[in-house]
Protein backbone atom coordinates (compact mmCIF):
# COMPACT_ATOMS: atom_id res chain seq x y z
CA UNK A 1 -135.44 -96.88 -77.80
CA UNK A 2 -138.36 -98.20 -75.37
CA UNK A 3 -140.67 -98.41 -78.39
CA UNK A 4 -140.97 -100.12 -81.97
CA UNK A 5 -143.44 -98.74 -83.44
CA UNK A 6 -146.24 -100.38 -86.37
CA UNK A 7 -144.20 -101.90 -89.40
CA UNK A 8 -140.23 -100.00 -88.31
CA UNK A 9 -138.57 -102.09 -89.95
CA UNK A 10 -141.04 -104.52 -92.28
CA UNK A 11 -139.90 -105.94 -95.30
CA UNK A 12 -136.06 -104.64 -94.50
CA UNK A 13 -134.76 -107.55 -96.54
CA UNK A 14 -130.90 -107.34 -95.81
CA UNK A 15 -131.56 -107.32 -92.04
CA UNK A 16 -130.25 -110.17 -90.16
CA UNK A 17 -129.59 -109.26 -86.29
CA UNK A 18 -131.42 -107.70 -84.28
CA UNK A 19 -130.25 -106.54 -80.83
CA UNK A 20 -132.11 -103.82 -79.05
CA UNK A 21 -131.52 -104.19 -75.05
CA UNK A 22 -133.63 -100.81 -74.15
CA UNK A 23 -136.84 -101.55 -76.12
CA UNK A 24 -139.99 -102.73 -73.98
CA UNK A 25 -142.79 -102.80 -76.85
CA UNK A 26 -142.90 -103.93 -80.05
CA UNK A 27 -145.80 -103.08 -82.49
CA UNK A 28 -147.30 -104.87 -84.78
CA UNK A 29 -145.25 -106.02 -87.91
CA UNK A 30 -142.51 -103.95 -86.64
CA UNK A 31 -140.33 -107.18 -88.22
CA UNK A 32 -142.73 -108.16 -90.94
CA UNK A 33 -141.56 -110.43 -93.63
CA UNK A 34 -137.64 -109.25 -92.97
CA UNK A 35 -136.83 -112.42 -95.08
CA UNK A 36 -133.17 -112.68 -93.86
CA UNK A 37 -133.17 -112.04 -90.12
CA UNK A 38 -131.55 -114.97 -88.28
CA UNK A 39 -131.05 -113.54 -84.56
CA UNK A 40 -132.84 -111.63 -82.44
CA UNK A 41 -132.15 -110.34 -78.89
CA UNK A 42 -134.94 -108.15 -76.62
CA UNK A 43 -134.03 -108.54 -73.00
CA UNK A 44 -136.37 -106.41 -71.97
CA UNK A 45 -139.64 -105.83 -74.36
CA UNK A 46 -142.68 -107.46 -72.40
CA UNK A 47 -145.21 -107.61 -75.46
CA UNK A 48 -144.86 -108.85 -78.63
CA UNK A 49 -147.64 -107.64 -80.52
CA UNK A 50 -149.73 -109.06 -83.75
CA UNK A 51 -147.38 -110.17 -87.06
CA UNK A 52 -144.12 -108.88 -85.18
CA UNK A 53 -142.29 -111.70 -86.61
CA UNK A 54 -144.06 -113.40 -88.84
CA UNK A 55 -143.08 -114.38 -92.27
CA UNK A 56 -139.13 -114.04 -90.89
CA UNK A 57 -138.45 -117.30 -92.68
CA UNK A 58 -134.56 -117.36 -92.02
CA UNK A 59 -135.57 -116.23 -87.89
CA UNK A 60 -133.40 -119.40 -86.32
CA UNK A 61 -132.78 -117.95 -82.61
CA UNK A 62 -134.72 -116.01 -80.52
CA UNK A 63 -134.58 -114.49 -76.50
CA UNK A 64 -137.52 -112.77 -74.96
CA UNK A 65 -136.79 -113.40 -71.23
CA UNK A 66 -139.17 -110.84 -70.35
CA UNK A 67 -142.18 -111.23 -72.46
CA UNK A 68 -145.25 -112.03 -71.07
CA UNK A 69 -147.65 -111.93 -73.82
CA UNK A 70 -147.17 -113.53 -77.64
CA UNK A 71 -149.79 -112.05 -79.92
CA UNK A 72 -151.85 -113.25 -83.14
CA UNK A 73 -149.69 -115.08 -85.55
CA UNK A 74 -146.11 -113.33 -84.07
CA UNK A 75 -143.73 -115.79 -85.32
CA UNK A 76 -146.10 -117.58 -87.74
CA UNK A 77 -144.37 -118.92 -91.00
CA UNK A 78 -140.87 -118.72 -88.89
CA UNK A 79 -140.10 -122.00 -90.90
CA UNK A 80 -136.49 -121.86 -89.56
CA UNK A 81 -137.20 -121.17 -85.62
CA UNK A 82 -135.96 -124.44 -83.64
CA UNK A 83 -136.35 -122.87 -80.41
CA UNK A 84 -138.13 -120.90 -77.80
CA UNK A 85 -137.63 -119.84 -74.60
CA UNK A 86 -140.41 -117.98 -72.66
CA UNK A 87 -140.07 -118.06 -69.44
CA UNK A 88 -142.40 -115.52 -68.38
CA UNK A 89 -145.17 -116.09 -70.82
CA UNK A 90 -148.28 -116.22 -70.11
CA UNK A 91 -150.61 -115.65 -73.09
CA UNK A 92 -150.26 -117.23 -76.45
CA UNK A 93 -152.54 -115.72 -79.46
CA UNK A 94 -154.12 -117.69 -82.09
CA UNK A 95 -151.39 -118.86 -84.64
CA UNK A 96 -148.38 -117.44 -82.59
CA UNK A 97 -146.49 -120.37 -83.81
CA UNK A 98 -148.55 -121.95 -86.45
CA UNK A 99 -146.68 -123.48 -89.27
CA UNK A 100 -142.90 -122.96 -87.48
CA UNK A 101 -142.23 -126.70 -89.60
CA UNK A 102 -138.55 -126.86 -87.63
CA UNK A 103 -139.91 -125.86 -83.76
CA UNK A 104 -138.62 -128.99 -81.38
CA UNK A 105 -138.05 -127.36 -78.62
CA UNK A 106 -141.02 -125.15 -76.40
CA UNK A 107 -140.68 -123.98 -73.18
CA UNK A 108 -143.35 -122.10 -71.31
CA UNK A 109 -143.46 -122.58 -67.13
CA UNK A 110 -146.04 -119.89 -66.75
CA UNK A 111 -148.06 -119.72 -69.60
CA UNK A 112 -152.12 -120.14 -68.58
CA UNK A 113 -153.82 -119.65 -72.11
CA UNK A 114 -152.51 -120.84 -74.96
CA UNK A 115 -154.85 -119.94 -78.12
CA UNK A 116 -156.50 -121.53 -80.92
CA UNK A 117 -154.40 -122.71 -83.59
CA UNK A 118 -150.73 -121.18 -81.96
CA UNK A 119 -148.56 -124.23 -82.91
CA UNK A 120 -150.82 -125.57 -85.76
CA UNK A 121 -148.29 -127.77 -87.92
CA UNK A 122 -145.38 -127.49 -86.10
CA UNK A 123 -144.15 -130.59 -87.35
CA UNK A 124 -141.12 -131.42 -85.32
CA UNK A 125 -142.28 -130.95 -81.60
CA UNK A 126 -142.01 -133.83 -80.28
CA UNK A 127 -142.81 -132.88 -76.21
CA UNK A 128 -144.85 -129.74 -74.42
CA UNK A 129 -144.93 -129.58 -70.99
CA UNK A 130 -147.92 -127.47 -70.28
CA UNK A 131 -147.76 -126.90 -66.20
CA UNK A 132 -149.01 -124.07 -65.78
CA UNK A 133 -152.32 -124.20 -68.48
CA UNK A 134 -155.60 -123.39 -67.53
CA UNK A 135 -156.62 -122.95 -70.98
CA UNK A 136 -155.78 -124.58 -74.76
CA UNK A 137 -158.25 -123.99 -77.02
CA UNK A 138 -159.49 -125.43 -80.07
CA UNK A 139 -156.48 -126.83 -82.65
CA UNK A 140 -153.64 -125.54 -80.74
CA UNK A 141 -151.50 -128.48 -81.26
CA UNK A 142 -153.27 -130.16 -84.23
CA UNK A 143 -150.83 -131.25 -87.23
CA UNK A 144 -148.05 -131.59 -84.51
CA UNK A 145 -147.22 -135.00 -86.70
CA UNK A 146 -144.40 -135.70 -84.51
CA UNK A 147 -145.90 -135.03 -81.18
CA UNK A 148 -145.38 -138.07 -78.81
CA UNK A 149 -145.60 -136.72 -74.84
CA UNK A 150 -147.83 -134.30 -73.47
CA UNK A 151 -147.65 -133.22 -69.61
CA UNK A 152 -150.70 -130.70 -68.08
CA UNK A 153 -151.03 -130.42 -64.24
CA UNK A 154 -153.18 -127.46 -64.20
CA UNK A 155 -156.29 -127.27 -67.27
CA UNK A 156 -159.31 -126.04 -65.52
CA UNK A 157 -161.31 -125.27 -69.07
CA UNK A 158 -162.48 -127.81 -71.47
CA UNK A 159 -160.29 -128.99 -74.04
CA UNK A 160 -161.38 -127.28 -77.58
CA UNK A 161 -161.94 -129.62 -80.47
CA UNK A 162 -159.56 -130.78 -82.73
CA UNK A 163 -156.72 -129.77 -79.85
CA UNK A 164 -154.54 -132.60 -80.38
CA UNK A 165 -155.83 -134.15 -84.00
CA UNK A 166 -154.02 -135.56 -86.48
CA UNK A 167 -151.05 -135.66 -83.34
CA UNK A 168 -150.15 -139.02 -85.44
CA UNK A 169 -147.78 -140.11 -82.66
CA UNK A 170 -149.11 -138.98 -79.71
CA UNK A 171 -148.91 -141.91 -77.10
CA UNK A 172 -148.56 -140.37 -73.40
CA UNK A 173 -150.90 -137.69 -72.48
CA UNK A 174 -150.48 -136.71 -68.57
CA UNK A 175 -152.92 -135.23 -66.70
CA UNK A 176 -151.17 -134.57 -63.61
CA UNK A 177 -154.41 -133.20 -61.41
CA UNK A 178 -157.08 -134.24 -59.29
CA UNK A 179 -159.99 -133.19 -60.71
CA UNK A 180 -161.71 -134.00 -64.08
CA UNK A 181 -161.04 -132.48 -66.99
CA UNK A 182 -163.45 -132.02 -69.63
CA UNK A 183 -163.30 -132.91 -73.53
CA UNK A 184 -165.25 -129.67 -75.75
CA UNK A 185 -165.44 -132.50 -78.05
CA UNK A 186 -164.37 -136.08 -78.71
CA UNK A 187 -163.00 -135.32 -81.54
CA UNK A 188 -159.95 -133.48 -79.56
CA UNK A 189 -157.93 -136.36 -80.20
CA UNK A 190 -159.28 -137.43 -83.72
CA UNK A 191 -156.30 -139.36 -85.39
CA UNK A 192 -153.64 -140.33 -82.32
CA UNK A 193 -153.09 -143.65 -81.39
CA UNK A 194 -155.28 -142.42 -78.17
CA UNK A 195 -158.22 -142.88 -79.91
CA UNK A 196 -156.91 -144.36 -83.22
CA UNK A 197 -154.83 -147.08 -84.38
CA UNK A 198 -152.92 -145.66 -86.20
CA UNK A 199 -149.78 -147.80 -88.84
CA UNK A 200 -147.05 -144.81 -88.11
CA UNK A 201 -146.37 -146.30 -84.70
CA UNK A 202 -146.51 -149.99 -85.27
CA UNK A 203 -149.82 -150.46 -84.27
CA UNK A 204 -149.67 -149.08 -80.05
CA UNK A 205 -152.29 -147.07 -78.74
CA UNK A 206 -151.70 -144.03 -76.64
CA UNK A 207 -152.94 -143.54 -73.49
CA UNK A 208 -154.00 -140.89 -70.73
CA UNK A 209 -152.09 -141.13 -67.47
CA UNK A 210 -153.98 -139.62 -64.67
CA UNK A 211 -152.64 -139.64 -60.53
C-alpha cells in the first residue's frame, strides 16, 4: 500500500496500532478522530497531509523518519503525544501540534518553516532547538507555559507577533548568528520574564544571548 487515501480509516474507534512499512502518502484525515490509537509506525510515507492525526487523543508514540512535510493541524488535539522525532522535516503547517498538552520532547534538525500557531499550548515543552529555522511565524510557540530554553542559529525572517507570548518561563533565548534578527512586533515576547517580570519564576528576567 504506497497510498492512504482521504478519511481510510477516520473515526475507526477500536484501532490502536498502526504499522504500514510500504505506504509513502497519507491523505488527509486518513486517521481522523481514531480515539484509541496509541502507536503508529510509517518508515517510509514522506507527507503527512491536513487532519491525518488529529483528534487521536490516546496517539502516545509516533516514527516518521522519512517525512519531510507536517501539514495543517496533523496531530492537533494529540493530548497524549510525548514525543516526536522528525528528522527530516522541513515544513510545519499552522496548528500541526497545537494543543498536544503532554509534548516535552521536539526534535527537528532540518526543519526551515515552522507555521503559525503549530505548537500553540503545548504545555509541557520545556526546550526547542530550532537550528535549522529560517522562518517561525506568528504564535508558533505561544501558551508553551513551561517553555524555559530556546536555541535558533539560522532565522533570516522576522519573528511574527505573539511567537513566544505568554512563554511564562522562558529565560534563555539564543540567537546563535551574526546578523540581526528582526522582531514583526514587540509584542513577540509579551508575558516572559524577557520582557516581563513575571512571579512564576521568582522574580528573574530572561534574557537573549547573542555571539
Amino acid at each position: 500500500m504506497s497510498l492512504i487515501g482521504y478519511g481510510a480509516f477516520s473515526y475507526c474507534t477500536n484501532l490502536t496500532t498502526v504499522l504500514l512499512s510500504n505506504a509513502s502518502l497519507i491523505s488527509d484525515r486518513a486517521f481522523y478522530s481514531c480515539s484509541k490509537l496509541t502507536t503508529v509506525s510509517l518508515p517510509n510515507v514522506s507527507l503527512i497531509k491536513d487532519y491525518v492525526f488529529c483528534g487521536c487523543s490516546k496517539l502516545a508514540t509516533v516514527s516518521l523518519p522519512n517525512a519531510s512535510i507536517i501539514g495543517l493541524c496533523a496531530f492537533s488535539g494529540c493530548t497524549n503525544l510525548t514525543t516526536i522525532l522528525l528528522p527530516n522535516v522541513s515544513s510545519i503547517a499552522q496548528y500541526a501540534f497545537s494543543g498536544c498538552t503532554k509534548l516535552a520532547t521536539v526534535s527537528l534538525p532540518n526543519a526551515s518553516l515552522i507555521a503559525a500557531s503549530a505548537f500553540y499550548n503545548c504545555t509541557k515543552l520545556t526546550t526547542i532547538s530550532l537550528l535549522t529555522a529560517s522562518y517561525i511565524a506568528q504564535y508558533a510557540f505561544c501558551g508553551c507555559t513551561n517553555l524555559t530554553t530556546i536555541l535558533l542559529s539560522n532565522i533570516t525572517e522576522p519573528i511574527g507577533s505573539y511567537t513566544f507570548s505568554k512563554c511564562y518561563h522562558l529565560i534563555s533565548f539564543y540567537l546563535l548568528k551574526n546578523s540581526m534578527v528582526n522582531l514583526g512586533n514587540m509584542n513577540a515576547f509579551l508575558s516572559t520574564p524577557i520582557s516581563t517580570y513575571t512571579v512564576s519564576t521568582g522574580g528573574k528576567y530572561g534574557s537573549i544571548f547573542v555571539p
